[in-house]
C-alpha atoms as a PDB file:
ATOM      1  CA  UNK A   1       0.000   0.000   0.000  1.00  0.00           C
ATOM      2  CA  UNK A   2       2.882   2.074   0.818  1.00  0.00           C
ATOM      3  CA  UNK A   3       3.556   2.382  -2.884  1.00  0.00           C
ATOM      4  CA  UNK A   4       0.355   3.000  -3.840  1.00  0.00           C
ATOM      5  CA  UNK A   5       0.525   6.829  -2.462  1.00  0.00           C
ATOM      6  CA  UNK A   6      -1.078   9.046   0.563  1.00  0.00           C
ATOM      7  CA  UNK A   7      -4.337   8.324  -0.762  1.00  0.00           C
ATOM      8  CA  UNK A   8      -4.788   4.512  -0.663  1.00  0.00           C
ATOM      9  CA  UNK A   9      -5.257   2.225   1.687  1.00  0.00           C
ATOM     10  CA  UNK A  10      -5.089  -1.722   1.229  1.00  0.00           C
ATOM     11  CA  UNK A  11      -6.773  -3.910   3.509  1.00  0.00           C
ATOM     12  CA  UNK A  12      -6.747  -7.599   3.294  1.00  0.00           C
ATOM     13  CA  UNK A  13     -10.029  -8.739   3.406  1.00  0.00           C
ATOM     14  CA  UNK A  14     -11.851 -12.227   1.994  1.00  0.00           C
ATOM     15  CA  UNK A  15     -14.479 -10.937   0.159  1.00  0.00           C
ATOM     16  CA  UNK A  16     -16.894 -14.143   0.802  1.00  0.00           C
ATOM     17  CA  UNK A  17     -17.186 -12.641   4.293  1.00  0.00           C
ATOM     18  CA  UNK A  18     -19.492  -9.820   4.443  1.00  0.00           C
ATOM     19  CA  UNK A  19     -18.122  -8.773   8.048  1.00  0.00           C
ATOM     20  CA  UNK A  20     -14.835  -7.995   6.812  1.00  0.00           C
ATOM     21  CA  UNK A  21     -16.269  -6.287   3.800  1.00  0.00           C
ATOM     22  CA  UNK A  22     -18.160  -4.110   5.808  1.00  0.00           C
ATOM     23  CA  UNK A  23     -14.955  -3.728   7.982  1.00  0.00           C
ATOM     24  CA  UNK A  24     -12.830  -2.959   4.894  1.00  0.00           C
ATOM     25  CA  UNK A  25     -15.436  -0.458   4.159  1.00  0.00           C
ATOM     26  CA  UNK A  26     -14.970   0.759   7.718  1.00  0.00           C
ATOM     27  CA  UNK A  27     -11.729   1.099   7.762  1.00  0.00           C
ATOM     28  CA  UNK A  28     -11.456   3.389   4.828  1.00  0.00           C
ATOM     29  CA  UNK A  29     -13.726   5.594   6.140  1.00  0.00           C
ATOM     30  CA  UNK A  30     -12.346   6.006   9.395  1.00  0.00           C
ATOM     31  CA  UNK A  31      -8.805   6.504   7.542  1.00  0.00           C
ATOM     32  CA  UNK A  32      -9.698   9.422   4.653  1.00  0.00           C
ATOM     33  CA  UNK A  33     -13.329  10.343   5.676  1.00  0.00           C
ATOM     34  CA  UNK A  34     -14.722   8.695   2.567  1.00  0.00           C
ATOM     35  CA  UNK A  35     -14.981   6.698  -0.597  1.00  0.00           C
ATOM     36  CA  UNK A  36     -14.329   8.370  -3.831  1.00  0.00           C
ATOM     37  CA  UNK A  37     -13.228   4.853  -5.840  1.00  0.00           C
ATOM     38  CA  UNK A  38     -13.791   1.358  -5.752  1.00  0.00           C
ATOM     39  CA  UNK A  39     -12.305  -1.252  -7.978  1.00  0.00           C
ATOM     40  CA  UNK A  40     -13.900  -3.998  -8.249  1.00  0.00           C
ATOM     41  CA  UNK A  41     -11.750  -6.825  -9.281  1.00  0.00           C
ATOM     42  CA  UNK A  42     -11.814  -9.884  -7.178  1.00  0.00           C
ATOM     43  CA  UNK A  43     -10.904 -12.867  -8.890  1.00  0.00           C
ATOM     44  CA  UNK A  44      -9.637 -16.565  -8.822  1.00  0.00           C
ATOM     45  CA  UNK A  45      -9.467 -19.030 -11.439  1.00  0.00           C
ATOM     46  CA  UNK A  46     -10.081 -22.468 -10.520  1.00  0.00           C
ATOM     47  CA  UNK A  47     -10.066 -25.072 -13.962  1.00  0.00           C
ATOM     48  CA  UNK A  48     -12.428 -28.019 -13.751  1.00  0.00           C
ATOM     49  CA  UNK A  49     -14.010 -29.312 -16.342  1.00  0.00           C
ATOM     50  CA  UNK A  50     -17.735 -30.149 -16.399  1.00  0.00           C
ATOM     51  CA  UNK A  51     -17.219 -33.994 -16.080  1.00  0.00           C
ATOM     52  CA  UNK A  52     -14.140 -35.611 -15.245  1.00  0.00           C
ATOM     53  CA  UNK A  53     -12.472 -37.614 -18.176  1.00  0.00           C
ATOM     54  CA  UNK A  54     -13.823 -40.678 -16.614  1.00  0.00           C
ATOM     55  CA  UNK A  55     -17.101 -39.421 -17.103  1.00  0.00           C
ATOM     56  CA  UNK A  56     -17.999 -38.927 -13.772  1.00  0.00           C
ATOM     57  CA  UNK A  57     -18.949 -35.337 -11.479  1.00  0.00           C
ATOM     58  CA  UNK A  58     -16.590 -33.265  -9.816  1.00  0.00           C
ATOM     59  CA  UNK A  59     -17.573 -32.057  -6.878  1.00  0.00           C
ATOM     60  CA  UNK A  60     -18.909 -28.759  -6.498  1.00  0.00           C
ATOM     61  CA  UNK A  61     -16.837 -26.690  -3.705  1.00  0.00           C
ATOM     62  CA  UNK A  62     -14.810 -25.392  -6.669  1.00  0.00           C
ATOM     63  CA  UNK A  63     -17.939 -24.052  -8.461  1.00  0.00           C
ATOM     64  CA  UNK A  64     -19.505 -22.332  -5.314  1.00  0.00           C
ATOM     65  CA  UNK A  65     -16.103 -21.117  -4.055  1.00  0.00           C
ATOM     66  CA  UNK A  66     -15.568 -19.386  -7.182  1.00  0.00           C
ATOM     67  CA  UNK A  67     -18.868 -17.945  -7.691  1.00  0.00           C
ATOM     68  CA  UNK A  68     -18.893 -16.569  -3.929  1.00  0.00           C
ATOM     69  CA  UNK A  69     -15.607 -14.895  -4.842  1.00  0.00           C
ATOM     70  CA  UNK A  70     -15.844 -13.647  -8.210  1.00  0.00           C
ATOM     71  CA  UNK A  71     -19.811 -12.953  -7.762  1.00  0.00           C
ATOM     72  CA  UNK A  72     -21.201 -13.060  -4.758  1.00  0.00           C
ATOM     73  CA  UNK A  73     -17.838 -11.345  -3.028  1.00  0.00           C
ATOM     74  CA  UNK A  74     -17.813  -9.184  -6.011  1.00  0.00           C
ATOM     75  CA  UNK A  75     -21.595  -7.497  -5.412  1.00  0.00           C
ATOM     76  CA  UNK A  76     -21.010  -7.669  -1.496  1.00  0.00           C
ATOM     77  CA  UNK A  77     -17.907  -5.272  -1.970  1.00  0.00           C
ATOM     78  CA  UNK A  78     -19.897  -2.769  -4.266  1.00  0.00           C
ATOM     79  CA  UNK A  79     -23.020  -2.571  -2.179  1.00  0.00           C
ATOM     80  CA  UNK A  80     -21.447  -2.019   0.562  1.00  0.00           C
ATOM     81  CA  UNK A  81     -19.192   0.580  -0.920  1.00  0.00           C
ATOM     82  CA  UNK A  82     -21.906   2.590  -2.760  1.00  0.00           C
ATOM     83  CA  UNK A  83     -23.770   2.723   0.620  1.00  0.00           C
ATOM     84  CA  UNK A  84     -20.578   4.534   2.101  1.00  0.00           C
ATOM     85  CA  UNK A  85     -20.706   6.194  -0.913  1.00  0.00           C
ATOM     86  CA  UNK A  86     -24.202   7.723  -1.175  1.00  0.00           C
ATOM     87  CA  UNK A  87     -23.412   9.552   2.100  1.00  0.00           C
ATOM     88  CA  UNK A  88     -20.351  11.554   0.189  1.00  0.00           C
ATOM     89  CA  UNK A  89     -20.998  15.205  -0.820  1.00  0.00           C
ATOM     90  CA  UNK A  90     -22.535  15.725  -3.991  1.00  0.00           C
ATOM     91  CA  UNK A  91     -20.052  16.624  -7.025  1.00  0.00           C
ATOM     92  CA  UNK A  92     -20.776  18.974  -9.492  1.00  0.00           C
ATOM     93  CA  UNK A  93     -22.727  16.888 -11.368  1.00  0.00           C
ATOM     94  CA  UNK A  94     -24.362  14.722  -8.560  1.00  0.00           C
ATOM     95  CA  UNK A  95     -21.797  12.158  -8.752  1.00  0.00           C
ATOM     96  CA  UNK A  96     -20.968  10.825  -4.833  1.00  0.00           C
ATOM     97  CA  UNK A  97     -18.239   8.675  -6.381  1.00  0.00           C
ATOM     98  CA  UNK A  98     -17.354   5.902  -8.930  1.00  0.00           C
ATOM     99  CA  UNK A  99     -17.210   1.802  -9.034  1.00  0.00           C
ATOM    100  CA  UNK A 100     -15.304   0.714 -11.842  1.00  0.00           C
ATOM    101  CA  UNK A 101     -16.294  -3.171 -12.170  1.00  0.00           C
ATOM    102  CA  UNK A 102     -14.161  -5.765 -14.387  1.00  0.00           C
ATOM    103  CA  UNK A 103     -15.131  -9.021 -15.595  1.00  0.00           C
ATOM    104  CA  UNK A 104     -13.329 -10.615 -18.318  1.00  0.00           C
ATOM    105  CA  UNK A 105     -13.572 -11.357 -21.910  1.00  0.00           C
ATOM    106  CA  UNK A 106     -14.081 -14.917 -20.274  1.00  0.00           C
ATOM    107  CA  UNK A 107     -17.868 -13.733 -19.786  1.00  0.00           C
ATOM    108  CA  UNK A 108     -18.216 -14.097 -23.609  1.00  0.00           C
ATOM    109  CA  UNK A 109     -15.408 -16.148 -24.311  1.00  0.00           C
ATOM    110  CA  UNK A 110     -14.799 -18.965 -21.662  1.00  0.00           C
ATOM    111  CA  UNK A 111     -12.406 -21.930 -22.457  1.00  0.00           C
ATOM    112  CA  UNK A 112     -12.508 -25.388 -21.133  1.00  0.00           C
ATOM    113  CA  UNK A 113     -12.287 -25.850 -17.677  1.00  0.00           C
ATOM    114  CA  UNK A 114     -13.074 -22.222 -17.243  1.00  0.00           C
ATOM    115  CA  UNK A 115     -17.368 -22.897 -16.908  1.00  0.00           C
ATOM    116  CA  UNK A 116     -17.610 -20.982 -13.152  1.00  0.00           C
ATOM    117  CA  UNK A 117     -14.933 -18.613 -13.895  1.00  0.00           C
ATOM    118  CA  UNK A 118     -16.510 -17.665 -17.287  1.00  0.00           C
ATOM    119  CA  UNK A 119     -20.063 -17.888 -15.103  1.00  0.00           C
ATOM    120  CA  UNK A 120     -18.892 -15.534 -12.716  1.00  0.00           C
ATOM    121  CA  UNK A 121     -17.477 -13.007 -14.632  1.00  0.00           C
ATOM    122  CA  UNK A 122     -20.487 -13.861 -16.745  1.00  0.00           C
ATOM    123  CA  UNK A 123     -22.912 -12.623 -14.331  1.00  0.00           C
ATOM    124  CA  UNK A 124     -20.662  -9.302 -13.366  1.00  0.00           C
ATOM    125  CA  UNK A 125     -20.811  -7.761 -16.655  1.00  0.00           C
ATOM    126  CA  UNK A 126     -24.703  -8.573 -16.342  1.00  0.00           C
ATOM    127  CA  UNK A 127     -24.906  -7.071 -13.183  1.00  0.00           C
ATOM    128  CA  UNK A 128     -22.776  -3.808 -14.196  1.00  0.00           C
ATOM    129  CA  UNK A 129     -25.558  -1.711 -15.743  1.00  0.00           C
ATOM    130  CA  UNK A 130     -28.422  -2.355 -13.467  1.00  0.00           C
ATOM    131  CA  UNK A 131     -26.277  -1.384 -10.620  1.00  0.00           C
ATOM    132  CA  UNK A 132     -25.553   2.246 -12.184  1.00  0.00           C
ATOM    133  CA  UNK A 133     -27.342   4.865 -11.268  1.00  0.00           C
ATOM    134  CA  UNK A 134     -29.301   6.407 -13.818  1.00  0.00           C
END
């Protein structure tokens, strides 16, 4: 974080857990006042395929591990962080602060192995739009 600048702050925090979300949120309150940014980026890739060569199913702690992180985490993170944010002063042009989310061309483009990755990041560029204000 050091290297990041005076104006960041990095806090480890496991985004399947919505009490240290909320405490990440917390803390960067407490520390500048405010949130101005938030990217949203969380991420892991975990490769399984569908069936296993021997034709049989995987189980599926890799598919809900990776949707909790990538998706679930991911929307945690932001609503928590445009709550914080709606109490910011008003910009110039109503803005209170921006989210940038990122998915990956995975969404439209998965490859084998990649089904709750590509799922995931899938249902974050879905999710992107509605969640703007308008």
């Amino acid at each position: 974080a050091g290297e990041l600048g005076e104006g960041t702050i990095a806090i480890p925090t496991d985004v399947t857990d919505s009490v240290q979300a909320q405490a990440a949120v917390d803390q960067t309150v407490a520390k500048f006042g405010h949130i101005d940014t938030l990217v949203g980026c969380a991420g892991i890739p975990y490769a399984q395929r569908t069936i296993d060569r021997d034709g049989s199913v995987p189980s599926f702690d890799w598919w809900r591990k990776t949707i909790d992180v990538n998706l679930v985490g991911m929307f945690d993170v932001v609503s928590r962080t445009a709550s914080a944010m709606s109490r910011n002063e008003a910009g110039p042009d109503g803005e209170r602060g921006v989210i940038i989310m990122t998915a990956s061309v995975a969404a439209q483009d998965g490859q084998i192995g990649q089904v709750a990755y590509a799922a995931a990041k899938g249902g974050v560029a879905a999710m992107t739009l509605p969640i703007a204000p308008r």
